[in-house]
C-alpha atoms as a PDB file:
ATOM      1  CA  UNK A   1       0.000   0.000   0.000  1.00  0.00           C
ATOM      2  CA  UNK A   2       1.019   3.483  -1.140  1.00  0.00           C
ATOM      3  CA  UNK A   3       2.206   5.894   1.575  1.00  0.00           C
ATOM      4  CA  UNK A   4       0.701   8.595  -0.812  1.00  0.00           C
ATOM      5  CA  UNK A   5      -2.761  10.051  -0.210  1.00  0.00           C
ATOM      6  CA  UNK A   6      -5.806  10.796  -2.974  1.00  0.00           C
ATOM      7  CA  UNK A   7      -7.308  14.136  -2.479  1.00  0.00           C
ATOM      8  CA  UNK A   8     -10.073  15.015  -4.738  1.00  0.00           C
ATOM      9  CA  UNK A   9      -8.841  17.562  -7.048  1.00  0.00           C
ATOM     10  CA  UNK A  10     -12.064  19.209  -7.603  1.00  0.00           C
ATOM     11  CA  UNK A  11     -12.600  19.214  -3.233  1.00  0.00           C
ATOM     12  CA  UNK A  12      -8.885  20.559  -3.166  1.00  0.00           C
ATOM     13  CA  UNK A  13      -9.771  23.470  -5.839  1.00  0.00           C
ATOM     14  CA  UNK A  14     -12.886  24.279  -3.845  1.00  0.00           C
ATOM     15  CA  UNK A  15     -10.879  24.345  -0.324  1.00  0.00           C
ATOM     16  CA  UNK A  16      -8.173  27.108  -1.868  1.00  0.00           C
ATOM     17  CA  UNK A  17     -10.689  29.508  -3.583  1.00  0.00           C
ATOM     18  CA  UNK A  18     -12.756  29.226  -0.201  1.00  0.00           C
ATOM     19  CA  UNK A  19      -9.859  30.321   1.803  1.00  0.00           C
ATOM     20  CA  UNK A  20      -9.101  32.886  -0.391  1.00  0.00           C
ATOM     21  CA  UNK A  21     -12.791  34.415  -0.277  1.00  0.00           C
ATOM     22  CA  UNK A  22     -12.570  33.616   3.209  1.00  0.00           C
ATOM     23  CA  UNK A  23      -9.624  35.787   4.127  1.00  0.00           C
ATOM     24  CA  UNK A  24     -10.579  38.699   2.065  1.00  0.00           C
ATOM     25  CA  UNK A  25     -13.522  38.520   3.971  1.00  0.00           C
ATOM     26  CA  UNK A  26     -11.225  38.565   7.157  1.00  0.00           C
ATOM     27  CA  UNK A  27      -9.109  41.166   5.797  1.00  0.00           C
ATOM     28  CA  UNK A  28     -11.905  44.158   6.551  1.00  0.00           C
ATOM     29  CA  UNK A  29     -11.968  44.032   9.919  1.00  0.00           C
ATOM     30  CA  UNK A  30      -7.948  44.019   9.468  1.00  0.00           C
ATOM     31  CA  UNK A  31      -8.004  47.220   7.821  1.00  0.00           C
ATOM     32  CA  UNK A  32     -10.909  48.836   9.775  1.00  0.00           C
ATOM     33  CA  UNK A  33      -8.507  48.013  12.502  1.00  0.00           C
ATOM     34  CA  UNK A  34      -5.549  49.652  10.760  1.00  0.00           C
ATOM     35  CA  UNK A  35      -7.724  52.490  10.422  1.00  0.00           C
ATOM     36  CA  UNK A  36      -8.531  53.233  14.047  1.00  0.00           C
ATOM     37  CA  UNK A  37      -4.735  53.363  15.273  1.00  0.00           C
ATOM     38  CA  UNK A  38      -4.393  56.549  12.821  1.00  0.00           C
ATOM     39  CA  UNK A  39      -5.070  59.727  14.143  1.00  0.00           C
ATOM     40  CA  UNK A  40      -8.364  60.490  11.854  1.00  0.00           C
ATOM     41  CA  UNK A  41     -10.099  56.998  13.092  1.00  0.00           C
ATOM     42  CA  UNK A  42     -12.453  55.270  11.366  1.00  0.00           C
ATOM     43  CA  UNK A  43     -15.271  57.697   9.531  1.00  0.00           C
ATOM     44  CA  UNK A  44     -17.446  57.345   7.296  1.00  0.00           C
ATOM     45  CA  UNK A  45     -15.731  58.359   4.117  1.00  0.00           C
ATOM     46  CA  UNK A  46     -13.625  56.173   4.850  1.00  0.00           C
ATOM     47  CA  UNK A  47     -15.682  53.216   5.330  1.00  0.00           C
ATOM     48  CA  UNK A  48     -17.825  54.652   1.842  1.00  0.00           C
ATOM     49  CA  UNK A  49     -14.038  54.439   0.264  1.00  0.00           C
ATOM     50  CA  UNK A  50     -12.938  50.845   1.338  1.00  0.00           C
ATOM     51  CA  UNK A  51     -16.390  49.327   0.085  1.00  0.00           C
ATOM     52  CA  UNK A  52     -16.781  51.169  -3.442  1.00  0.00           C
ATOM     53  CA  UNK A  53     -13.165  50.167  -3.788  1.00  0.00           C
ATOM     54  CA  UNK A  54     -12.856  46.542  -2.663  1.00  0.00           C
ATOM     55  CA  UNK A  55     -16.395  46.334  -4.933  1.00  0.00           C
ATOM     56  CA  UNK A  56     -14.739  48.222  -7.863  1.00  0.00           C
ATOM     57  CA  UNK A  57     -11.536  46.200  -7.780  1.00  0.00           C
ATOM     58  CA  UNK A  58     -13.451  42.715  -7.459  1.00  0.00           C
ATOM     59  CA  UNK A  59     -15.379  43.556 -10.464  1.00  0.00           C
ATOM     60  CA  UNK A  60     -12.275  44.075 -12.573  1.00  0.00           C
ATOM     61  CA  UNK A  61     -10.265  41.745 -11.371  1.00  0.00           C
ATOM     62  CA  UNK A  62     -12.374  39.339 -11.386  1.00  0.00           C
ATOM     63  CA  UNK A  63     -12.413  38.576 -15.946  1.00  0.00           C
ATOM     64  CA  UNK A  64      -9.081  39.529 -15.864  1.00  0.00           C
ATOM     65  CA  UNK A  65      -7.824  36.670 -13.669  1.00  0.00           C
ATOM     66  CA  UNK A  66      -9.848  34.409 -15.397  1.00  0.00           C
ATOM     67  CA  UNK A  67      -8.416  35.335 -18.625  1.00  0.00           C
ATOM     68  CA  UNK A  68      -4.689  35.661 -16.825  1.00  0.00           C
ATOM     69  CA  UNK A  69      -5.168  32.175 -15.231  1.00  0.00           C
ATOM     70  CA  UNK A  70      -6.772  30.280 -17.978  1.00  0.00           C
ATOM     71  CA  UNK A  71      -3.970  29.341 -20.014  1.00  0.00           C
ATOM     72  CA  UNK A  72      -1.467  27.732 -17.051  1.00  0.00           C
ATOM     73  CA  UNK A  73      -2.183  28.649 -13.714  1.00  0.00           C
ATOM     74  CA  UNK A  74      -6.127  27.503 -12.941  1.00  0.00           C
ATOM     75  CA  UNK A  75      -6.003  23.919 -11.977  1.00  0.00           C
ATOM     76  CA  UNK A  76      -8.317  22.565 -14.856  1.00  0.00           C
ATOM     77  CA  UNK A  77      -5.465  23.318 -17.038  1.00  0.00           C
ATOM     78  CA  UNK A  78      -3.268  20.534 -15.049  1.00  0.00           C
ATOM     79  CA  UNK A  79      -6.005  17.947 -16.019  1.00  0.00           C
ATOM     80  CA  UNK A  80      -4.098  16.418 -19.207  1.00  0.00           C
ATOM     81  CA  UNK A  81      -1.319  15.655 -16.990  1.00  0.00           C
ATOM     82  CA  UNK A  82      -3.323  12.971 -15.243  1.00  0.00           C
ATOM     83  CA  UNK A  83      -3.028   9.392 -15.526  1.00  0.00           C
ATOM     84  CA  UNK A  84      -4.515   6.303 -14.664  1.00  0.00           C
ATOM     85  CA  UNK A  85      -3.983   5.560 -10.635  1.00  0.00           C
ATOM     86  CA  UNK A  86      -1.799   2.394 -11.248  1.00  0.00           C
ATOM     87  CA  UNK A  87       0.887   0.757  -8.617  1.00  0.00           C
ATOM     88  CA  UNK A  88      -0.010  -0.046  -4.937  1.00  0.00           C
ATOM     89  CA  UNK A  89      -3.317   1.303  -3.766  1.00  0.00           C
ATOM     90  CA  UNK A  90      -3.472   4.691  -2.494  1.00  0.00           C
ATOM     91  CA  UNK A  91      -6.282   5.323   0.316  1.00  0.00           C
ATOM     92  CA  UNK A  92      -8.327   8.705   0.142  1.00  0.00           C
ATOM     93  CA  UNK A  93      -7.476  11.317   2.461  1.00  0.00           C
ATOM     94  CA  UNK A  94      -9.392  11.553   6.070  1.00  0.00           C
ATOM     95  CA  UNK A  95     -11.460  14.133   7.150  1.00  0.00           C
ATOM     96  CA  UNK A  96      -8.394  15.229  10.052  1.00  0.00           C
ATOM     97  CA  UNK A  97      -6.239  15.927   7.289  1.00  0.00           C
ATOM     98  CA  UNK A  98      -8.546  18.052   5.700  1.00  0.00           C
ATOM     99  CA  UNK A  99      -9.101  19.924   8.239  1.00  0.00           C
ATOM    100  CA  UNK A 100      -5.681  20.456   9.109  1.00  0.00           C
ATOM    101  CA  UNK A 101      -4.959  21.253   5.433  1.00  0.00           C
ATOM    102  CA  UNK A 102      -8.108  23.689   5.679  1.00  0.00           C
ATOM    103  CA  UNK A 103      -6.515  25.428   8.710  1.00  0.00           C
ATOM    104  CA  UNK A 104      -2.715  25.636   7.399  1.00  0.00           C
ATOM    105  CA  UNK A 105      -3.857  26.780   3.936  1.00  0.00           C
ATOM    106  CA  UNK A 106      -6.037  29.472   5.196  1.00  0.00           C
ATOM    107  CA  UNK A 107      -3.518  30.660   7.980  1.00  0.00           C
ATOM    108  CA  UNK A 108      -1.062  31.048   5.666  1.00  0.00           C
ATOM    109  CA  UNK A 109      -3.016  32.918   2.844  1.00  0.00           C
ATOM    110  CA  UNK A 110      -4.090  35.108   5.838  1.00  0.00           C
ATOM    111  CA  UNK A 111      -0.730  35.942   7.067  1.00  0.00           C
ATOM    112  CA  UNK A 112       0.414  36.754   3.550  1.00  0.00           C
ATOM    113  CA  UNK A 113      -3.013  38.898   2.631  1.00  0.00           C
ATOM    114  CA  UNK A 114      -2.385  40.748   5.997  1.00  0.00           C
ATOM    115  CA  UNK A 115       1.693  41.423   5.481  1.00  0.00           C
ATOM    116  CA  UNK A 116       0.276  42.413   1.820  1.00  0.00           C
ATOM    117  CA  UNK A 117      -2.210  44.725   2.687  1.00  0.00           C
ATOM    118  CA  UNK A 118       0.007  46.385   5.873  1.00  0.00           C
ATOM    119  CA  UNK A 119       3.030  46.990   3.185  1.00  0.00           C
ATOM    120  CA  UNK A 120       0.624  48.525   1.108  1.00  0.00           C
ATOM    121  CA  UNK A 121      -1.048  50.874   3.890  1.00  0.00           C
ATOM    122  CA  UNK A 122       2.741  52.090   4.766  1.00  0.00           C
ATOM    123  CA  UNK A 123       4.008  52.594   1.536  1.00  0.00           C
ATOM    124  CA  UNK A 124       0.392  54.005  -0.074  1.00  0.00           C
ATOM    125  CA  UNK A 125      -0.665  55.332   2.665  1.00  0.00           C
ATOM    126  CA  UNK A 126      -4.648  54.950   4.736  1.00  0.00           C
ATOM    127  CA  UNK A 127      -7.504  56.153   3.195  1.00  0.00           C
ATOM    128  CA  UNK A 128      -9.546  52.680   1.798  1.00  0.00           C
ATOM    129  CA  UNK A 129      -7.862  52.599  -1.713  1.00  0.00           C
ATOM    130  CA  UNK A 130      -5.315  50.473  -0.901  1.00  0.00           C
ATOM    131  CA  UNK A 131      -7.036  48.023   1.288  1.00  0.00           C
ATOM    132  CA  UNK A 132      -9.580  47.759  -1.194  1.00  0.00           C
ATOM    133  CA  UNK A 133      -7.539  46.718  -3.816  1.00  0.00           C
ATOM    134  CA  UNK A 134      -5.944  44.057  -1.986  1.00  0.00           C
ATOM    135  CA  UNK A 135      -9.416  42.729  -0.397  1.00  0.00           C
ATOM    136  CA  UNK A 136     -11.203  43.142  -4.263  1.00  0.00           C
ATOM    137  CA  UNK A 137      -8.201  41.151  -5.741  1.00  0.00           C
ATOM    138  CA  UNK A 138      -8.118  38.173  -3.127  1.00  0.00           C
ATOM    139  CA  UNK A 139     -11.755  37.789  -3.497  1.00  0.00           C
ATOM    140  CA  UNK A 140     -11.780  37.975  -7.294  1.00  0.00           C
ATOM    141  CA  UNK A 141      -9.108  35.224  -7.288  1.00  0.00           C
ATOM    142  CA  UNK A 142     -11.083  32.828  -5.018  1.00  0.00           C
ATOM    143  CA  UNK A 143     -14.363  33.389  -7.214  1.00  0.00           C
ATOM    144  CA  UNK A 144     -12.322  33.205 -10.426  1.00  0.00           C
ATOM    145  CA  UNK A 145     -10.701  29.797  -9.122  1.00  0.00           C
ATOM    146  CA  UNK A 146     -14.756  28.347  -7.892  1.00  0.00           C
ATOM    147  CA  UNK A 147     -15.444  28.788 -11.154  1.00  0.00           C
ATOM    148  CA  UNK A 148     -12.681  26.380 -12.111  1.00  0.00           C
ATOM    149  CA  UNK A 149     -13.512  23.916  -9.817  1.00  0.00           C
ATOM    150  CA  UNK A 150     -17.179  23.376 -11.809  1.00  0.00           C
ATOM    151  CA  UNK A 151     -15.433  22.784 -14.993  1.00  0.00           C
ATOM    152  CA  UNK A 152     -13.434  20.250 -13.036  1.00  0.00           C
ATOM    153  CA  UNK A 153     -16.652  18.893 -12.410  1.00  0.00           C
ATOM    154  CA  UNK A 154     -18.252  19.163 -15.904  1.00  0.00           C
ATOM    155  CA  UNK A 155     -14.838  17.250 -16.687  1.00  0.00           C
ATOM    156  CA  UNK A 156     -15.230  14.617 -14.758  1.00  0.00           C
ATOM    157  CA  UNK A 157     -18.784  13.989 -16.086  1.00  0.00           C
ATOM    158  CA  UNK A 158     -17.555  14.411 -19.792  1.00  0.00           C
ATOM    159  CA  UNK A 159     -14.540  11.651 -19.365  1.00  0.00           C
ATOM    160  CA  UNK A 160     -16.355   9.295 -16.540  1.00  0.00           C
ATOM    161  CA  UNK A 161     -13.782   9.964 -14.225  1.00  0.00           C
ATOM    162  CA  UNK A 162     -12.526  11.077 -10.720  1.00  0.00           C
ATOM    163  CA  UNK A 163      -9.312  13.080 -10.785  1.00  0.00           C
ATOM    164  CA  UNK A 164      -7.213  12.793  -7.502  1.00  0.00           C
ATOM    165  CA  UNK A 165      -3.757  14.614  -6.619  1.00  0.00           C
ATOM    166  CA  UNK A 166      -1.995  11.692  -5.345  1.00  0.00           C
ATOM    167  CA  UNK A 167       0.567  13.093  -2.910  1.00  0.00           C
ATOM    168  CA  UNK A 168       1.194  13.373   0.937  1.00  0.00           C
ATOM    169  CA  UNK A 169       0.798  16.912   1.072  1.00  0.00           C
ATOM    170  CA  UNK A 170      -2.016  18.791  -1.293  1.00  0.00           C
ATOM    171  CA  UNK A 171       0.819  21.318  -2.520  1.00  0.00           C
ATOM    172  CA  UNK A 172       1.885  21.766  -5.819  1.00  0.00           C
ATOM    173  CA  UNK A 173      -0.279  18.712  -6.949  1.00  0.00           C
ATOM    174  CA  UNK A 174      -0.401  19.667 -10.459  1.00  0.00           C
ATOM    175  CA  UNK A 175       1.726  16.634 -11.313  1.00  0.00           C
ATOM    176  CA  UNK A 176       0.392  14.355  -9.342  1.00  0.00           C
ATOM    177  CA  UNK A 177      -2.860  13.826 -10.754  1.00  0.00           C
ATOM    178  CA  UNK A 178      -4.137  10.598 -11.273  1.00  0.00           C
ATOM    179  CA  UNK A 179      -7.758   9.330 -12.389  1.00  0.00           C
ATOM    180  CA  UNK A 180     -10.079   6.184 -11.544  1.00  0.00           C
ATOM    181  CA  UNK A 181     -12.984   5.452 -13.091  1.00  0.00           C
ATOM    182  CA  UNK A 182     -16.186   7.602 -12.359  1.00  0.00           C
ATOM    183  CA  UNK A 183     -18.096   5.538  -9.342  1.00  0.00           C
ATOM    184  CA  UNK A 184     -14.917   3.489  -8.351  1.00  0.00           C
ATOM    185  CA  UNK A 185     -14.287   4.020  -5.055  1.00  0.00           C
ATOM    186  CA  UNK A 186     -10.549   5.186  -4.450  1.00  0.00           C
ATOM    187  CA  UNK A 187     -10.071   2.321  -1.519  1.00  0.00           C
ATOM    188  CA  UNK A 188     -11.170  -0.171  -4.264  1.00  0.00           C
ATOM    189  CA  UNK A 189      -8.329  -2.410  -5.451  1.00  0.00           C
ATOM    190  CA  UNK A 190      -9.720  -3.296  -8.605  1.00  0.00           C
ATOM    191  CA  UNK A 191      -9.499   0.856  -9.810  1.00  0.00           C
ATOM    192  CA  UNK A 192      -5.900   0.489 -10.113  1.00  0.00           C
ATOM    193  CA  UNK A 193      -3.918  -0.744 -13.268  1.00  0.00           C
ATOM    194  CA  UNK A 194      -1.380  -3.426 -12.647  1.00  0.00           C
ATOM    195  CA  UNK A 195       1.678  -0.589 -14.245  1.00  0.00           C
ATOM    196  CA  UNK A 196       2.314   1.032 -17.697  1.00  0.00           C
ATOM    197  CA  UNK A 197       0.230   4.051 -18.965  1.00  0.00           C
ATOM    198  CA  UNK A 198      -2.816   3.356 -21.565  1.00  0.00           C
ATOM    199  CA  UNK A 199      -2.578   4.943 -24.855  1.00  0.00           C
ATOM    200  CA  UNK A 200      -5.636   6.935 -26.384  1.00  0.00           C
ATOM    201  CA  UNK A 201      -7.494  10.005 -25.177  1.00  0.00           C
ATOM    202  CA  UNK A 202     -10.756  10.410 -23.516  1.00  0.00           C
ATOM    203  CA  UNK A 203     -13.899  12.827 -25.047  1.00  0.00           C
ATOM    204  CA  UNK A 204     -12.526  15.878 -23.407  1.00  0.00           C
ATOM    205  CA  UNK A 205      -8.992  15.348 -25.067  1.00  0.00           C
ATOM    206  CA  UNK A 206      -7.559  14.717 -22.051  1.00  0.00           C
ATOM    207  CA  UNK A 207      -4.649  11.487 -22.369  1.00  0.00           C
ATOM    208  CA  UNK A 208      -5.792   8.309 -20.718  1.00  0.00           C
END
Protein backbone atom coordinates (compact mmCIF):
# COMPACT_ATOMS: atom_id res chain seq x y z
CA UNK A 1 0.00 0.00 0.00
CA UNK A 2 1.02 3.48 -1.14
CA UNK A 3 2.21 5.89 1.57
CA UNK A 4 0.70 8.59 -0.81
CA UNK A 5 -2.76 10.05 -0.21
CA UNK A 6 -5.81 10.80 -2.97
CA UNK A 7 -7.31 14.14 -2.48
CA UNK A 8 -10.07 15.02 -4.74
CA UNK A 9 -8.84 17.56 -7.05
CA UNK A 10 -12.06 19.21 -7.60
CA UNK A 11 -12.60 19.21 -3.23
CA UNK A 12 -8.88 20.56 -3.17
CA UNK A 13 -9.77 23.47 -5.84
CA UNK A 14 -12.89 24.28 -3.84
CA UNK A 15 -10.88 24.34 -0.32
CA UNK A 16 -8.17 27.11 -1.87
CA UNK A 17 -10.69 29.51 -3.58
CA UNK A 18 -12.76 29.23 -0.20
CA UNK A 19 -9.86 30.32 1.80
CA UNK A 20 -9.10 32.89 -0.39
CA UNK A 21 -12.79 34.42 -0.28
CA UNK A 22 -12.57 33.62 3.21
CA UNK A 23 -9.62 35.79 4.13
CA UNK A 24 -10.58 38.70 2.06
CA UNK A 25 -13.52 38.52 3.97
CA UNK A 26 -11.22 38.56 7.16
CA UNK A 27 -9.11 41.17 5.80
CA UNK A 28 -11.91 44.16 6.55
CA UNK A 29 -11.97 44.03 9.92
CA UNK A 30 -7.95 44.02 9.47
CA UNK A 31 -8.00 47.22 7.82
CA UNK A 32 -10.91 48.84 9.78
CA UNK A 33 -8.51 48.01 12.50
CA UNK A 34 -5.55 49.65 10.76
CA UNK A 35 -7.72 52.49 10.42
CA UNK A 36 -8.53 53.23 14.05
CA UNK A 37 -4.73 53.36 15.27
CA UNK A 38 -4.39 56.55 12.82
CA UNK A 39 -5.07 59.73 14.14
CA UNK A 40 -8.36 60.49 11.85
CA UNK A 41 -10.10 57.00 13.09
CA UNK A 42 -12.45 55.27 11.37
CA UNK A 43 -15.27 57.70 9.53
CA UNK A 44 -17.45 57.35 7.30
CA UNK A 45 -15.73 58.36 4.12
CA UNK A 46 -13.62 56.17 4.85
CA UNK A 47 -15.68 53.22 5.33
CA UNK A 48 -17.83 54.65 1.84
CA UNK A 49 -14.04 54.44 0.26
CA UNK A 50 -12.94 50.85 1.34
CA UNK A 51 -16.39 49.33 0.09
CA UNK A 52 -16.78 51.17 -3.44
CA UNK A 53 -13.16 50.17 -3.79
CA UNK A 54 -12.86 46.54 -2.66
CA UNK A 55 -16.40 46.33 -4.93
CA UNK A 56 -14.74 48.22 -7.86
CA UNK A 57 -11.54 46.20 -7.78
CA UNK A 58 -13.45 42.71 -7.46
CA UNK A 59 -15.38 43.56 -10.46
CA UNK A 60 -12.28 44.07 -12.57
CA UNK A 61 -10.26 41.75 -11.37
CA UNK A 62 -12.37 39.34 -11.39
CA UNK A 63 -12.41 38.58 -15.95
CA UNK A 64 -9.08 39.53 -15.86
CA UNK A 65 -7.82 36.67 -13.67
CA UNK A 66 -9.85 34.41 -15.40
CA UNK A 67 -8.42 35.34 -18.62
CA UNK A 68 -4.69 35.66 -16.83
CA UNK A 69 -5.17 32.17 -15.23
CA UNK A 70 -6.77 30.28 -17.98
CA UNK A 71 -3.97 29.34 -20.01
CA UNK A 72 -1.47 27.73 -17.05
CA UNK A 73 -2.18 28.65 -13.71
CA UNK A 74 -6.13 27.50 -12.94
CA UNK A 75 -6.00 23.92 -11.98
CA UNK A 76 -8.32 22.56 -14.86
CA UNK A 77 -5.46 23.32 -17.04
CA UNK A 78 -3.27 20.53 -15.05
CA UNK A 79 -6.01 17.95 -16.02
CA UNK A 80 -4.10 16.42 -19.21
CA UNK A 81 -1.32 15.65 -16.99
CA UNK A 82 -3.32 12.97 -15.24
CA UNK A 83 -3.03 9.39 -15.53
CA UNK A 84 -4.51 6.30 -14.66
CA UNK A 85 -3.98 5.56 -10.63
CA UNK A 86 -1.80 2.39 -11.25
CA UNK A 87 0.89 0.76 -8.62
CA UNK A 88 -0.01 -0.05 -4.94
CA UNK A 89 -3.32 1.30 -3.77
CA UNK A 90 -3.47 4.69 -2.49
CA UNK A 91 -6.28 5.32 0.32
CA UNK A 92 -8.33 8.71 0.14
CA UNK A 93 -7.48 11.32 2.46
CA UNK A 94 -9.39 11.55 6.07
CA UNK A 95 -11.46 14.13 7.15
CA UNK A 96 -8.39 15.23 10.05
CA UNK A 97 -6.24 15.93 7.29
CA UNK A 98 -8.55 18.05 5.70
CA UNK A 99 -9.10 19.92 8.24
CA UNK A 100 -5.68 20.46 9.11
CA UNK A 101 -4.96 21.25 5.43
CA UNK A 102 -8.11 23.69 5.68
CA UNK A 103 -6.52 25.43 8.71
CA UNK A 104 -2.71 25.64 7.40
CA UNK A 105 -3.86 26.78 3.94
CA UNK A 106 -6.04 29.47 5.20
CA UNK A 107 -3.52 30.66 7.98
CA UNK A 108 -1.06 31.05 5.67
CA UNK A 109 -3.02 32.92 2.84
CA UNK A 110 -4.09 35.11 5.84
CA UNK A 111 -0.73 35.94 7.07
CA UNK A 112 0.41 36.75 3.55
CA UNK A 113 -3.01 38.90 2.63
CA UNK A 114 -2.39 40.75 6.00
CA UNK A 115 1.69 41.42 5.48
CA UNK A 116 0.28 42.41 1.82
CA UNK A 117 -2.21 44.73 2.69
CA UNK A 118 0.01 46.38 5.87
CA UNK A 119 3.03 46.99 3.19
CA UNK A 120 0.62 48.53 1.11
CA UNK A 121 -1.05 50.87 3.89
CA UNK A 122 2.74 52.09 4.77
CA UNK A 123 4.01 52.59 1.54
CA UNK A 124 0.39 54.00 -0.07
CA UNK A 125 -0.67 55.33 2.67
CA UNK A 126 -4.65 54.95 4.74
CA UNK A 127 -7.50 56.15 3.19
CA UNK A 128 -9.55 52.68 1.80
CA UNK A 129 -7.86 52.60 -1.71
CA UNK A 130 -5.31 50.47 -0.90
CA UNK A 131 -7.04 48.02 1.29
CA UNK A 132 -9.58 47.76 -1.19
CA UNK A 133 -7.54 46.72 -3.82
CA UNK A 134 -5.94 44.06 -1.99
CA UNK A 135 -9.42 42.73 -0.40
CA UNK A 136 -11.20 43.14 -4.26
CA UNK A 137 -8.20 41.15 -5.74
CA UNK A 138 -8.12 38.17 -3.13
CA UNK A 139 -11.76 37.79 -3.50
CA UNK A 140 -11.78 37.97 -7.29
CA UNK A 141 -9.11 35.22 -7.29
CA UNK A 142 -11.08 32.83 -5.02
CA UNK A 143 -14.36 33.39 -7.21
CA UNK A 144 -12.32 33.20 -10.43
CA UNK A 145 -10.70 29.80 -9.12
CA UNK A 146 -14.76 28.35 -7.89
CA UNK A 147 -15.44 28.79 -11.15
CA UNK A 148 -12.68 26.38 -12.11
CA UNK A 149 -13.51 23.92 -9.82
CA UNK A 150 -17.18 23.38 -11.81
CA UNK A 151 -15.43 22.78 -14.99
CA UNK A 152 -13.43 20.25 -13.04
CA UNK A 153 -16.65 18.89 -12.41
CA UNK A 154 -18.25 19.16 -15.90
CA UNK A 155 -14.84 17.25 -16.69
CA UNK A 156 -15.23 14.62 -14.76
CA UNK A 157 -18.78 13.99 -16.09
CA UNK A 158 -17.56 14.41 -19.79
CA UNK A 159 -14.54 11.65 -19.37
CA UNK A 160 -16.36 9.29 -16.54
CA UNK A 161 -13.78 9.96 -14.22
CA UNK A 162 -12.53 11.08 -10.72
CA UNK A 163 -9.31 13.08 -10.79
CA UNK A 164 -7.21 12.79 -7.50
CA UNK A 165 -3.76 14.61 -6.62
CA UNK A 166 -1.99 11.69 -5.35
CA UNK A 167 0.57 13.09 -2.91
CA UNK A 168 1.19 13.37 0.94
CA UNK A 169 0.80 16.91 1.07
CA UNK A 170 -2.02 18.79 -1.29
CA UNK A 171 0.82 21.32 -2.52
CA UNK A 172 1.89 21.77 -5.82
CA UNK A 173 -0.28 18.71 -6.95
CA UNK A 174 -0.40 19.67 -10.46
CA UNK A 175 1.73 16.63 -11.31
CA UNK A 176 0.39 14.35 -9.34
CA UNK A 177 -2.86 13.83 -10.75
CA UNK A 178 -4.14 10.60 -11.27
CA UNK A 179 -7.76 9.33 -12.39
CA UNK A 180 -10.08 6.18 -11.54
CA UNK A 181 -12.98 5.45 -13.09
CA UNK A 182 -16.19 7.60 -12.36
CA UNK A 183 -18.10 5.54 -9.34
CA UNK A 184 -14.92 3.49 -8.35
CA UNK A 185 -14.29 4.02 -5.06
CA UNK A 186 -10.55 5.19 -4.45
CA UNK A 187 -10.07 2.32 -1.52
CA UNK A 188 -11.17 -0.17 -4.26
CA UNK A 189 -8.33 -2.41 -5.45
CA UNK A 190 -9.72 -3.30 -8.60
CA UNK A 191 -9.50 0.86 -9.81
CA UNK A 192 -5.90 0.49 -10.11
CA UNK A 193 -3.92 -0.74 -13.27
CA UNK A 194 -1.38 -3.43 -12.65
CA UNK A 195 1.68 -0.59 -14.24
CA UNK A 196 2.31 1.03 -17.70
CA UNK A 197 0.23 4.05 -18.97
CA UNK A 198 -2.82 3.36 -21.57
CA UNK A 199 -2.58 4.94 -24.85
CA UNK A 200 -5.64 6.93 -26.38
CA UNK A 201 -7.49 10.01 -25.18
CA UNK A 202 -10.76 10.41 -23.52
CA UNK A 203 -13.90 12.83 -25.05
CA UNK A 204 -12.53 15.88 -23.41
CA UNK A 205 -8.99 15.35 -25.07
CA UNK A 206 -7.56 14.72 -22.05
CA UNK A 207 -4.65 11.49 -22.37
CA UNK A 208 -5.79 8.31 -20.72
Amino acid sequence: MSDRKLWRYSDLTRLWSWCLIGVAVLLLPFSVALQSGAAEGVHGSYLATLAAVTGLSGLLLFPLFRLWLCGSALPSSRLPRAQRAAGPRILPASRSDWRRWWVAIALVLLAGGAAMLAFLVAVLGRGGIAEGVVVGMMAAWGAATLGDARRIARAEDADGRDYYAACRRPVAVGDDLVWLPRGAGPGDEGSYRSGGRRSGKSRSGRSA
